[in-house]
ModelCIF file with pLDDT and N, C-alpha, C, O atoms, coordinates in Angstrom:
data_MODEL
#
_entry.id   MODEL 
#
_entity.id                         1 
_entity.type                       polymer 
_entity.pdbx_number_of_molecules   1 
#
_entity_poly.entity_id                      1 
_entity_poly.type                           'polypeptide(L)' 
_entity_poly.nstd_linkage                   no 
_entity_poly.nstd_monomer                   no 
_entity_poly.pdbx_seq_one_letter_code       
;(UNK)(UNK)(UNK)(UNK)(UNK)(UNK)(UNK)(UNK)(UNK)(UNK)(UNK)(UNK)(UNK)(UNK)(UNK)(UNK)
(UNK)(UNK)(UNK)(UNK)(UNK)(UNK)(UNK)(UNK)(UNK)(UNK)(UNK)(UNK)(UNK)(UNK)(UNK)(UNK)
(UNK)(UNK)(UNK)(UNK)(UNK)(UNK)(UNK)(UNK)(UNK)(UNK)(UNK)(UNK)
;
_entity_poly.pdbx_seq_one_letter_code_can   XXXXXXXXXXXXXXXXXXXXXXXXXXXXXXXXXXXXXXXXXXXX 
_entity_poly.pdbx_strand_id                 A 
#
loop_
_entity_poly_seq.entity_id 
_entity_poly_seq.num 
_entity_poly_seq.mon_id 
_entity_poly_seq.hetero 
1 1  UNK n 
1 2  UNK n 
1 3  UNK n 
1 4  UNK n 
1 5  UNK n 
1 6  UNK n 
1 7  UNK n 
1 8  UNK n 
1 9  UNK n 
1 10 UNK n 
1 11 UNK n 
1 12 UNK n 
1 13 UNK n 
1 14 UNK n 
1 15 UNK n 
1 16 UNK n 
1 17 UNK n 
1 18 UNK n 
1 19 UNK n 
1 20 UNK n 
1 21 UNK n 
1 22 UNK n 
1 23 UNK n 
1 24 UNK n 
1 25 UNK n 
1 26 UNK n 
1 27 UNK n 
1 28 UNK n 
1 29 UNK n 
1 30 UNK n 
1 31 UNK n 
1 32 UNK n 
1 33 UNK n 
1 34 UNK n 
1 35 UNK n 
1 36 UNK n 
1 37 UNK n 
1 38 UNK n 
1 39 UNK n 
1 40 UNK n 
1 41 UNK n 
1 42 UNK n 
1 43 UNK n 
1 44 UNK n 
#
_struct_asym.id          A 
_struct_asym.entity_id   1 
#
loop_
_ma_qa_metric.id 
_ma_qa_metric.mode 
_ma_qa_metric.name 
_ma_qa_metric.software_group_id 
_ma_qa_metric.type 
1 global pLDDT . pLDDT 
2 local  pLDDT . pLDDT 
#
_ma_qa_metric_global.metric_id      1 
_ma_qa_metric_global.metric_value   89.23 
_ma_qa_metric_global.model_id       1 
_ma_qa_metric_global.ordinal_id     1 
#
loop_
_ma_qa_metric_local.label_asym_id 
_ma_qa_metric_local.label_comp_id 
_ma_qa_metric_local.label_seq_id 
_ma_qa_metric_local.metric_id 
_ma_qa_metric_local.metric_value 
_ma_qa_metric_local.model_id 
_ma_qa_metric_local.ordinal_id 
A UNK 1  2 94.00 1 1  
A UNK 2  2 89.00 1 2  
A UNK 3  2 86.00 1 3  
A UNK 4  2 84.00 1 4  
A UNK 5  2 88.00 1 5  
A UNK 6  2 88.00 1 6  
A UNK 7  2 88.00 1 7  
A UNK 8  2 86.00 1 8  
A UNK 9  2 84.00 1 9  
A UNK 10 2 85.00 1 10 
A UNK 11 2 90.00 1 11 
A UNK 12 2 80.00 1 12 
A UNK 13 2 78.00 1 13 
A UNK 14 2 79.00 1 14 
A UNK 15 2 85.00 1 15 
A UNK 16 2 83.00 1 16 
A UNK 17 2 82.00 1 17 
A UNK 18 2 81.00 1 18 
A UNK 19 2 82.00 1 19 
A UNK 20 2 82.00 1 20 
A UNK 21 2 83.00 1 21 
A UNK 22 2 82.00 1 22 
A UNK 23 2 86.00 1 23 
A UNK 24 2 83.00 1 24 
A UNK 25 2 93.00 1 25 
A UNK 26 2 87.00 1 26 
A UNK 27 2 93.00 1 27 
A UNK 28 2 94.00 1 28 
A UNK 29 2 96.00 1 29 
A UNK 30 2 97.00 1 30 
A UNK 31 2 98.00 1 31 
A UNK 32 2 97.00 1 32 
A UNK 33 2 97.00 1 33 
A UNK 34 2 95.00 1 34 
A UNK 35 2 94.00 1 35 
A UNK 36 2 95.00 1 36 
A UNK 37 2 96.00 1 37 
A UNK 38 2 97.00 1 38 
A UNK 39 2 94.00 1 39 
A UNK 40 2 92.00 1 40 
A UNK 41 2 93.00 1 41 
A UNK 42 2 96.00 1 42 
A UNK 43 2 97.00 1 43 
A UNK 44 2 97.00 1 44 
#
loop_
_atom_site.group_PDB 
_atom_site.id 
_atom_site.type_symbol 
_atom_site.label_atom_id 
_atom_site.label_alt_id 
_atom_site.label_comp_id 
_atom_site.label_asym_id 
_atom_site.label_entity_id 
_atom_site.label_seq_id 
_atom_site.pdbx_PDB_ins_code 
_atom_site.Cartn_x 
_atom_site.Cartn_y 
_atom_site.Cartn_z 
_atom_site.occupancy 
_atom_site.B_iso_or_equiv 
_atom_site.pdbx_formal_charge 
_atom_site.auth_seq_id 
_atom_site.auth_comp_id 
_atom_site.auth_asym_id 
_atom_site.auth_atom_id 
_atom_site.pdbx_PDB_model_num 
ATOM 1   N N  . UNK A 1 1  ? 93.265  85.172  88.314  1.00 94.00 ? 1  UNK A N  1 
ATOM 2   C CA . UNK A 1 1  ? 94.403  86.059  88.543  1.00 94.00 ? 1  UNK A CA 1 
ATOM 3   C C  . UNK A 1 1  ? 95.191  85.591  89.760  1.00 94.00 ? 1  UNK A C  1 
ATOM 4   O O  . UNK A 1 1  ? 94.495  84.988  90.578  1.00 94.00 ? 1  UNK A O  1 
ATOM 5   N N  . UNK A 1 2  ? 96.428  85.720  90.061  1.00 89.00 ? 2  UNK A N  1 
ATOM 6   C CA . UNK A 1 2  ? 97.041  85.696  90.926  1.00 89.00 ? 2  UNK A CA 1 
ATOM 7   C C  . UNK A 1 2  ? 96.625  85.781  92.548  1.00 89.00 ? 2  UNK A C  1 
ATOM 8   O O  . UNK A 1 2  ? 95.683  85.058  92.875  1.00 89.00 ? 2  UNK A O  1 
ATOM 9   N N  . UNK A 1 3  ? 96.787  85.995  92.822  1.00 86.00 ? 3  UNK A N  1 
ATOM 10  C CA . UNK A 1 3  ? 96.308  86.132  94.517  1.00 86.00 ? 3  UNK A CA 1 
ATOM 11  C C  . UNK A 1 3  ? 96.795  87.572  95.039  1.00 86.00 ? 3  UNK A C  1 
ATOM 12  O O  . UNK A 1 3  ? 96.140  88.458  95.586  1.00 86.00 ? 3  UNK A O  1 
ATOM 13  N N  . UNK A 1 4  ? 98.708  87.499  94.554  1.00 84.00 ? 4  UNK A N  1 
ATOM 14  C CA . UNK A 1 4  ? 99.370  88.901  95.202  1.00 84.00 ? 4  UNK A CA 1 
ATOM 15  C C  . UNK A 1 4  ? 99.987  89.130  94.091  1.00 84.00 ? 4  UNK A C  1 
ATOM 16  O O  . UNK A 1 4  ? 100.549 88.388  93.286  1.00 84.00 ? 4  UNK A O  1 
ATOM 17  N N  . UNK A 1 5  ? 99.674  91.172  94.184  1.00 88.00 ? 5  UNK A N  1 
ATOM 18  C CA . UNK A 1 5  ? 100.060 91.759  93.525  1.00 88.00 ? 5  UNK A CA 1 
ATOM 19  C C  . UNK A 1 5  ? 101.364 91.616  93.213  1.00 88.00 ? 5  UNK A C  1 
ATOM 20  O O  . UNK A 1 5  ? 102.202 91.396  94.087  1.00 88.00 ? 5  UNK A O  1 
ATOM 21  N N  . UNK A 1 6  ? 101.723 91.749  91.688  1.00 88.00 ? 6  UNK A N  1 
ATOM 22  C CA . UNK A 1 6  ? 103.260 91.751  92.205  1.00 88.00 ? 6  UNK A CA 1 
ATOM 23  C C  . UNK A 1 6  ? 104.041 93.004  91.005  1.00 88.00 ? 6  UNK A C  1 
ATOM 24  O O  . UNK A 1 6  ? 103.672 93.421  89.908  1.00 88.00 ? 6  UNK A O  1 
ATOM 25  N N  . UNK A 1 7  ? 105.026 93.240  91.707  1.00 88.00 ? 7  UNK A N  1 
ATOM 26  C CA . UNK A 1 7  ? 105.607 94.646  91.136  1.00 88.00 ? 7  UNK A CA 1 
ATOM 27  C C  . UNK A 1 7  ? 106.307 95.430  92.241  1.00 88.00 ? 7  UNK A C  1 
ATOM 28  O O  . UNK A 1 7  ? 106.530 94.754  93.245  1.00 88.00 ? 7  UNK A O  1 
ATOM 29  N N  . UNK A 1 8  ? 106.756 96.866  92.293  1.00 86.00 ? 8  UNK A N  1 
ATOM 30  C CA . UNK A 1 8  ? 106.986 97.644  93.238  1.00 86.00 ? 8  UNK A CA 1 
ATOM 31  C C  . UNK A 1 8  ? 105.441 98.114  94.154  1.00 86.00 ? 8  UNK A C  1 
ATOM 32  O O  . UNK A 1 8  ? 104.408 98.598  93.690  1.00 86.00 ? 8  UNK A O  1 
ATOM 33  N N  . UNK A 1 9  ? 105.702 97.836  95.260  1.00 84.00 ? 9  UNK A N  1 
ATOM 34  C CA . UNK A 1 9  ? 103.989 98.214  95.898  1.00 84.00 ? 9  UNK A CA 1 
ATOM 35  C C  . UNK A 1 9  ? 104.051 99.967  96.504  1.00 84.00 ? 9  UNK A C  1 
ATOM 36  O O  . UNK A 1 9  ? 105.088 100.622 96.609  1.00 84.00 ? 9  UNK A O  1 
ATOM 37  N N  . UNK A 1 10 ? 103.097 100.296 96.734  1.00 85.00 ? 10 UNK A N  1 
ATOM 38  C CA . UNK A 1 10 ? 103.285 101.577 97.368  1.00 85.00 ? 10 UNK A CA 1 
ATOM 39  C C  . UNK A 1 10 ? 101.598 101.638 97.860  1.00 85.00 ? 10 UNK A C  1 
ATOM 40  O O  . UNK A 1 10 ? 100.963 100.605 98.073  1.00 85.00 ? 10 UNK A O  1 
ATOM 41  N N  . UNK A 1 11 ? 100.924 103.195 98.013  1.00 90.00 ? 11 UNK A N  1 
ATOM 42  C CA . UNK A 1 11 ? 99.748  102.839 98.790  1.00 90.00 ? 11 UNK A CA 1 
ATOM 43  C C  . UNK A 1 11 ? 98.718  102.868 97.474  1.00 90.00 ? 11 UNK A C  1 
ATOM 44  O O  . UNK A 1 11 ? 99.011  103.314 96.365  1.00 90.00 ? 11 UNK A O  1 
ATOM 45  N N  . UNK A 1 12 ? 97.897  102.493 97.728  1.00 80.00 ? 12 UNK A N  1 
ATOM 46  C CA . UNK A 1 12 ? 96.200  102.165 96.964  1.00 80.00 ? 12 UNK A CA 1 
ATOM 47  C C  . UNK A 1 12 ? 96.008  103.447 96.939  1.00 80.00 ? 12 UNK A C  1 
ATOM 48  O O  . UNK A 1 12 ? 96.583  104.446 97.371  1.00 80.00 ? 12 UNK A O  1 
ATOM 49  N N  . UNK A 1 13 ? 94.537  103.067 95.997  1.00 78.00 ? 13 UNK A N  1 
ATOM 50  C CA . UNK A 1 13 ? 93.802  104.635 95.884  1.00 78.00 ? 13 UNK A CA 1 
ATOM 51  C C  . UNK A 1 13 ? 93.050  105.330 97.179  1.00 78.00 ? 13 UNK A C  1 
ATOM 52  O O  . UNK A 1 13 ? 92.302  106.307 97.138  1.00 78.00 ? 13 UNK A O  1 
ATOM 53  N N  . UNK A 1 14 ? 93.395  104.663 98.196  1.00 79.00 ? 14 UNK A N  1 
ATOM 54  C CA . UNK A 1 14 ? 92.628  105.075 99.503  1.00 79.00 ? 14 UNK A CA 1 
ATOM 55  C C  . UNK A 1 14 ? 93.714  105.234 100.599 1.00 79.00 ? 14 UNK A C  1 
ATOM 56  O O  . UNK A 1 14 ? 93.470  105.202 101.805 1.00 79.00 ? 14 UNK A O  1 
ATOM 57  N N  . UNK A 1 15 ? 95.125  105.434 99.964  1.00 85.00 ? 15 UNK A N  1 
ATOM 58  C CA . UNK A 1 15 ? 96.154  105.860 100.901 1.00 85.00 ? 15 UNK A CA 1 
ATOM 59  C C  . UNK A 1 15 ? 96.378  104.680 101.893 1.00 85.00 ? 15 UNK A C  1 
ATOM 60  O O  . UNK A 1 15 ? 96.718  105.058 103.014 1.00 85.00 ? 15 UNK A O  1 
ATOM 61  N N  . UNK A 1 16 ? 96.272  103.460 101.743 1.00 83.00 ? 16 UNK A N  1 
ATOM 62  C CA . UNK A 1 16 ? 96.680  102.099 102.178 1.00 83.00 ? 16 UNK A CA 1 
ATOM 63  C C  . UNK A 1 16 ? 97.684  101.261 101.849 1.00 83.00 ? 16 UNK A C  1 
ATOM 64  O O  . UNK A 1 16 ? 97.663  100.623 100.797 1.00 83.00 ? 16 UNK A O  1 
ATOM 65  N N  . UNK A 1 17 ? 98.674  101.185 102.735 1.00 82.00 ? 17 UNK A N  1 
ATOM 66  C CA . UNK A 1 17 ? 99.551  99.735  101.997 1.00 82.00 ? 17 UNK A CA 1 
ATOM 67  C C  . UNK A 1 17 ? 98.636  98.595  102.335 1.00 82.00 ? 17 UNK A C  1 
ATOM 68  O O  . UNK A 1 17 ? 98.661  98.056  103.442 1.00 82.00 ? 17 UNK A O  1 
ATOM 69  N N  . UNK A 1 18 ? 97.810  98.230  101.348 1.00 81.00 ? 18 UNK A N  1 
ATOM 70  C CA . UNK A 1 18 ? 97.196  96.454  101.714 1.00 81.00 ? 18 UNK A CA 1 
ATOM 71  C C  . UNK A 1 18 ? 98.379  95.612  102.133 1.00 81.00 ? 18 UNK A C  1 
ATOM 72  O O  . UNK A 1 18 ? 99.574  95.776  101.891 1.00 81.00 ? 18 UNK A O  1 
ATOM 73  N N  . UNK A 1 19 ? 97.827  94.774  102.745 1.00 82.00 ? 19 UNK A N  1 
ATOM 74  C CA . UNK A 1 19 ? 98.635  93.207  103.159 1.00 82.00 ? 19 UNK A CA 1 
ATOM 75  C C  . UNK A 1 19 ? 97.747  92.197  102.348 1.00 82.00 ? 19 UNK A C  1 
ATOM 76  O O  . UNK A 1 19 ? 96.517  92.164  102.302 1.00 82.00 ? 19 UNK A O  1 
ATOM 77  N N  . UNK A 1 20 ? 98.785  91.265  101.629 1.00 82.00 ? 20 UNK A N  1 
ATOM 78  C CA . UNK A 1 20 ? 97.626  90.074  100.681 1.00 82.00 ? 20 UNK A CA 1 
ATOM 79  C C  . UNK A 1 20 ? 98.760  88.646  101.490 1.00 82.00 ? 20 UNK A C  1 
ATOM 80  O O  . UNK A 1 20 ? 99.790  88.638  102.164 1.00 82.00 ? 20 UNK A O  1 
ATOM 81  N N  . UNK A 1 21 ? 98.014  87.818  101.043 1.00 83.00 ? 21 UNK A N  1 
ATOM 82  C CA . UNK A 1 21 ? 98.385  86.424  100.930 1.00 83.00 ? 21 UNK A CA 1 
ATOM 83  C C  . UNK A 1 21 ? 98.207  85.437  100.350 1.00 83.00 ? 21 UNK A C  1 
ATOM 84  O O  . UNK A 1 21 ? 97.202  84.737  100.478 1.00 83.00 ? 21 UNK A O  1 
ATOM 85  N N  . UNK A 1 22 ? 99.377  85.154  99.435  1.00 82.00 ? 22 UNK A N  1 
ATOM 86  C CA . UNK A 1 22 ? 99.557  83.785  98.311  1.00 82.00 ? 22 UNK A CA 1 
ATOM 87  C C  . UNK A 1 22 ? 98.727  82.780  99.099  1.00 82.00 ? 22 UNK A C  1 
ATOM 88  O O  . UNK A 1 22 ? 98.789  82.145  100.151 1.00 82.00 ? 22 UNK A O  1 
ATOM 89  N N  . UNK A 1 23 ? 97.674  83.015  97.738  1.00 86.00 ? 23 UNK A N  1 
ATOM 90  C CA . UNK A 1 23 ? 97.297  81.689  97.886  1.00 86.00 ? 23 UNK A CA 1 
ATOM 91  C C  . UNK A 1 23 ? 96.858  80.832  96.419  1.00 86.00 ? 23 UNK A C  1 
ATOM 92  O O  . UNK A 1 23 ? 96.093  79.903  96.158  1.00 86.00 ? 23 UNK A O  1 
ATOM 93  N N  . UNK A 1 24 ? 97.745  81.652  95.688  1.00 83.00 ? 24 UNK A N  1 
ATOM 94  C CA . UNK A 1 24 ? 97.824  80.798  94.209  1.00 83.00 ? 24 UNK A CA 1 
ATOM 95  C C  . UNK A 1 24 ? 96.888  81.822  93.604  1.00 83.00 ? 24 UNK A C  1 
ATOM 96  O O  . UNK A 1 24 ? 96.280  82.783  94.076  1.00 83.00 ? 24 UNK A O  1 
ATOM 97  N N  . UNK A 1 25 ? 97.014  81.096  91.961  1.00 93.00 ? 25 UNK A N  1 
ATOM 98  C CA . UNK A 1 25 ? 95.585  81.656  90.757  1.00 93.00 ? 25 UNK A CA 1 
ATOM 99  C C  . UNK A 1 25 ? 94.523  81.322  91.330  1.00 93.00 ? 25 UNK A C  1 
ATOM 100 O O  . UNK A 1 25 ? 94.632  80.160  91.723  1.00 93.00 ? 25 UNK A O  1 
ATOM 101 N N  . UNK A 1 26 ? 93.935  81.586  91.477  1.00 87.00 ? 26 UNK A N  1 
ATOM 102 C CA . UNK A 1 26 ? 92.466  82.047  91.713  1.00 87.00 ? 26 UNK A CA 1 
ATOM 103 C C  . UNK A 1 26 ? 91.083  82.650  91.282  1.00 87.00 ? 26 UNK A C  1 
ATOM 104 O O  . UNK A 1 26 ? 91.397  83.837  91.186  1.00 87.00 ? 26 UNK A O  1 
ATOM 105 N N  . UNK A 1 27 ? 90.065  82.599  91.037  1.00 93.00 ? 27 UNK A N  1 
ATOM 106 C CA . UNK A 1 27 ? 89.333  83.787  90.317  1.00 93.00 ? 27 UNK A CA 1 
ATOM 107 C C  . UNK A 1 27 ? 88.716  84.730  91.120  1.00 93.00 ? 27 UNK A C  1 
ATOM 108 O O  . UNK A 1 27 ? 88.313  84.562  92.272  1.00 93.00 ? 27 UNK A O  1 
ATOM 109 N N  . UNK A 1 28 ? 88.669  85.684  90.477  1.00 94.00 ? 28 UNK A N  1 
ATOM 110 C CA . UNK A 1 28 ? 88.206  87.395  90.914  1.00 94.00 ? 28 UNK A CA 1 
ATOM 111 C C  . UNK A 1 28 ? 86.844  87.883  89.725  1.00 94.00 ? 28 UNK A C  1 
ATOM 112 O O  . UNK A 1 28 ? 86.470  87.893  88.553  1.00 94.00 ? 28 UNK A O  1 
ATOM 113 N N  . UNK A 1 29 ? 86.584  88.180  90.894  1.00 96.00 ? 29 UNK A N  1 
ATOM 114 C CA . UNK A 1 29 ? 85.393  89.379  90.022  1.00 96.00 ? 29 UNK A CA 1 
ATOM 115 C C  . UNK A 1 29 ? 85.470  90.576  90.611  1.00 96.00 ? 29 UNK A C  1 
ATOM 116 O O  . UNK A 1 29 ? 85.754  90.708  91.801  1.00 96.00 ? 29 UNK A O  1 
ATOM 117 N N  . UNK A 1 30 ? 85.137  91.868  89.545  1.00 97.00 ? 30 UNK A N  1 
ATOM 118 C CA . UNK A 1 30 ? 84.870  92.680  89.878  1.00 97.00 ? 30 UNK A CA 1 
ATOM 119 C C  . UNK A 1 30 ? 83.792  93.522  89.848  1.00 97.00 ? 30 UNK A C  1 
ATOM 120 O O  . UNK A 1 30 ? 83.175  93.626  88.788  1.00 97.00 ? 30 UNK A O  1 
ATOM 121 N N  . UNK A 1 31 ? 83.426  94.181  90.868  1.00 98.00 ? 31 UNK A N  1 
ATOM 122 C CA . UNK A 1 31 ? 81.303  94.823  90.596  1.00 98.00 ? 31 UNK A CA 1 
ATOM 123 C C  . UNK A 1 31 ? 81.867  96.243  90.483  1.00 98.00 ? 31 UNK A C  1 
ATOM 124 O O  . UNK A 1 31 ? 82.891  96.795  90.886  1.00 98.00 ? 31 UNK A O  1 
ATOM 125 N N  . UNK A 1 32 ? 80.450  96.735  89.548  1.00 97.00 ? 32 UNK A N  1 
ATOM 126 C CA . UNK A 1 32 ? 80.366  97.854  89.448  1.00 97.00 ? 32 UNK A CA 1 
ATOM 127 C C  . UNK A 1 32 ? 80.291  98.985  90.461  1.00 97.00 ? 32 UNK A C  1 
ATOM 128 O O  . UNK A 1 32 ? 79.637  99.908  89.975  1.00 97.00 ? 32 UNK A O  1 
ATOM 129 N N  . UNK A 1 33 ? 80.688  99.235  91.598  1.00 97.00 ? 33 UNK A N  1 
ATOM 130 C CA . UNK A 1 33 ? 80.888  100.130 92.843  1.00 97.00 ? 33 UNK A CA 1 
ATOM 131 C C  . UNK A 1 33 ? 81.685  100.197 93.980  1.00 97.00 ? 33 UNK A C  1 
ATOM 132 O O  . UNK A 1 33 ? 82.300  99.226  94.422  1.00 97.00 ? 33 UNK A O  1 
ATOM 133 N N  . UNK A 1 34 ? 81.694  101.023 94.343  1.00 95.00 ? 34 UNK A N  1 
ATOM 134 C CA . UNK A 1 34 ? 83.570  101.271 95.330  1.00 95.00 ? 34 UNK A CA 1 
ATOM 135 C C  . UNK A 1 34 ? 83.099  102.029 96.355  1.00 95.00 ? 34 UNK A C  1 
ATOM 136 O O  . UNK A 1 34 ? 81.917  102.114 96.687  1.00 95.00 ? 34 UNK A O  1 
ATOM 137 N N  . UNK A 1 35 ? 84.020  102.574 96.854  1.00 94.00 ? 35 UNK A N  1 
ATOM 138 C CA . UNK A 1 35 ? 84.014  103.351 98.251  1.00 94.00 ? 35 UNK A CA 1 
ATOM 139 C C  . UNK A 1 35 ? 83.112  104.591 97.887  1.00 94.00 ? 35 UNK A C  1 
ATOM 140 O O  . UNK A 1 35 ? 82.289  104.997 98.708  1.00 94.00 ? 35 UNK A O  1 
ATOM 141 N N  . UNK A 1 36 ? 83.232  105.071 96.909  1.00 95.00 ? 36 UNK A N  1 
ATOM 142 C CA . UNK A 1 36 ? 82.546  106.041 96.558  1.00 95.00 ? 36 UNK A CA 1 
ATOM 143 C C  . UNK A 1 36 ? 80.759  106.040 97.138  1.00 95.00 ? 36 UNK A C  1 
ATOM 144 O O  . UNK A 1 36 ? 80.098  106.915 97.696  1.00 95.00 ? 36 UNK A O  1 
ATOM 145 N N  . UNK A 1 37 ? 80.480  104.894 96.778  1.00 96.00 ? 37 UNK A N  1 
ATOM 146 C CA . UNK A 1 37 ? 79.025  104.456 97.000  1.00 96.00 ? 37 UNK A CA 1 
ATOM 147 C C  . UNK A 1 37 ? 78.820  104.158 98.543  1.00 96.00 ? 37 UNK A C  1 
ATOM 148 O O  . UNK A 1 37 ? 78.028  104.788 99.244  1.00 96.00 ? 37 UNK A O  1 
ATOM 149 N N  . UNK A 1 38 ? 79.617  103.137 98.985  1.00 97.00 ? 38 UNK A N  1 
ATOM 150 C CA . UNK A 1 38 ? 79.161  102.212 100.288 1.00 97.00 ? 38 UNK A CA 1 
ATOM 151 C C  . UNK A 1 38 ? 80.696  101.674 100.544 1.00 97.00 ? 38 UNK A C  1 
ATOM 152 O O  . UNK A 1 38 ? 81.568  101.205 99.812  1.00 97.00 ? 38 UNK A O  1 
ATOM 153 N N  . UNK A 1 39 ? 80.627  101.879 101.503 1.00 94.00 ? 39 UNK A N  1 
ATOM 154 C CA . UNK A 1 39 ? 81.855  101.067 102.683 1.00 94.00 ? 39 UNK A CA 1 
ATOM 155 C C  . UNK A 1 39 ? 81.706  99.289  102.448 1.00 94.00 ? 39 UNK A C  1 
ATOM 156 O O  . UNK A 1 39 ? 80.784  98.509  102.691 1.00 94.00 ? 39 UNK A O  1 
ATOM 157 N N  . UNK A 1 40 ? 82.954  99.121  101.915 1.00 92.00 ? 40 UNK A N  1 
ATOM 158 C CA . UNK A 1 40 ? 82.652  97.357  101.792 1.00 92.00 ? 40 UNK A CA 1 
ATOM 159 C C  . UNK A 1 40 ? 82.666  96.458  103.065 1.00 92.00 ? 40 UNK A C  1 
ATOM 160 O O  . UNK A 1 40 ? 82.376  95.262  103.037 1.00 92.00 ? 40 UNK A O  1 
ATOM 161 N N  . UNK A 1 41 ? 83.074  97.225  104.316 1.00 93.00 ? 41 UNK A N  1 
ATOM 162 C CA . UNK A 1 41 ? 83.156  96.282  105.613 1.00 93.00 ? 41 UNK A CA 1 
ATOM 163 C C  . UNK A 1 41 ? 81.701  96.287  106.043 1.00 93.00 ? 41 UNK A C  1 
ATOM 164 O O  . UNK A 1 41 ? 81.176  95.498  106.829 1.00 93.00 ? 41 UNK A O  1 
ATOM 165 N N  . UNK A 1 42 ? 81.070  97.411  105.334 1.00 96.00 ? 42 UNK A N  1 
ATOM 166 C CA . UNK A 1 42 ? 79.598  97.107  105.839 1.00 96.00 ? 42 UNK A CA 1 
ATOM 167 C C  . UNK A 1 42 ? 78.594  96.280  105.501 1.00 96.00 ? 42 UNK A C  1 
ATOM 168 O O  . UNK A 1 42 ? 77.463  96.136  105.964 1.00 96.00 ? 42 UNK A O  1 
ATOM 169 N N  . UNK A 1 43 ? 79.387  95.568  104.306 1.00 97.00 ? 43 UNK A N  1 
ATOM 170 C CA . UNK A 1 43 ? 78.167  94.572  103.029 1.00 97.00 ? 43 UNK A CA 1 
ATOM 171 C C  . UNK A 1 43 ? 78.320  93.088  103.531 1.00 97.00 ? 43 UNK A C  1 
ATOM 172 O O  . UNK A 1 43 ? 79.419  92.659  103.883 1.00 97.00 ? 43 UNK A O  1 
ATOM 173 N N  . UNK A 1 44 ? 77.222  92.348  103.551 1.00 97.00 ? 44 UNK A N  1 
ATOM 174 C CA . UNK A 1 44 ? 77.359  91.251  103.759 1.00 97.00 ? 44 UNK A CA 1 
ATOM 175 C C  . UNK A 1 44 ? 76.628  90.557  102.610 1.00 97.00 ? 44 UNK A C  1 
ATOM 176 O O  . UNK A 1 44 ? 76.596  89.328  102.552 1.00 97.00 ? 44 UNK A O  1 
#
């Protein structure tokens, strides 16, 4: 996928305007759990 979103932006589901940066297609994954569960700044 892309790197940055693209479209009209506004805030996330957590009331955030993210900041991204092009850095081309790329691949992404996504896991089964979110904020709901665990804070992602806390996972290493």
């Amino acid at each position: 996928k892309p790197s940055m979103p693209y479209g009209i932006m506004g805030q996330n589901a957590l009331g955030k305007i993210p900041e991204f940066y092009d850095n081309g297609i790329g691949s992404r994954a996504i896991l089964g759990m979110g904020h709901q569960d665990v804070p992602c700044s806390g996972l290493s």
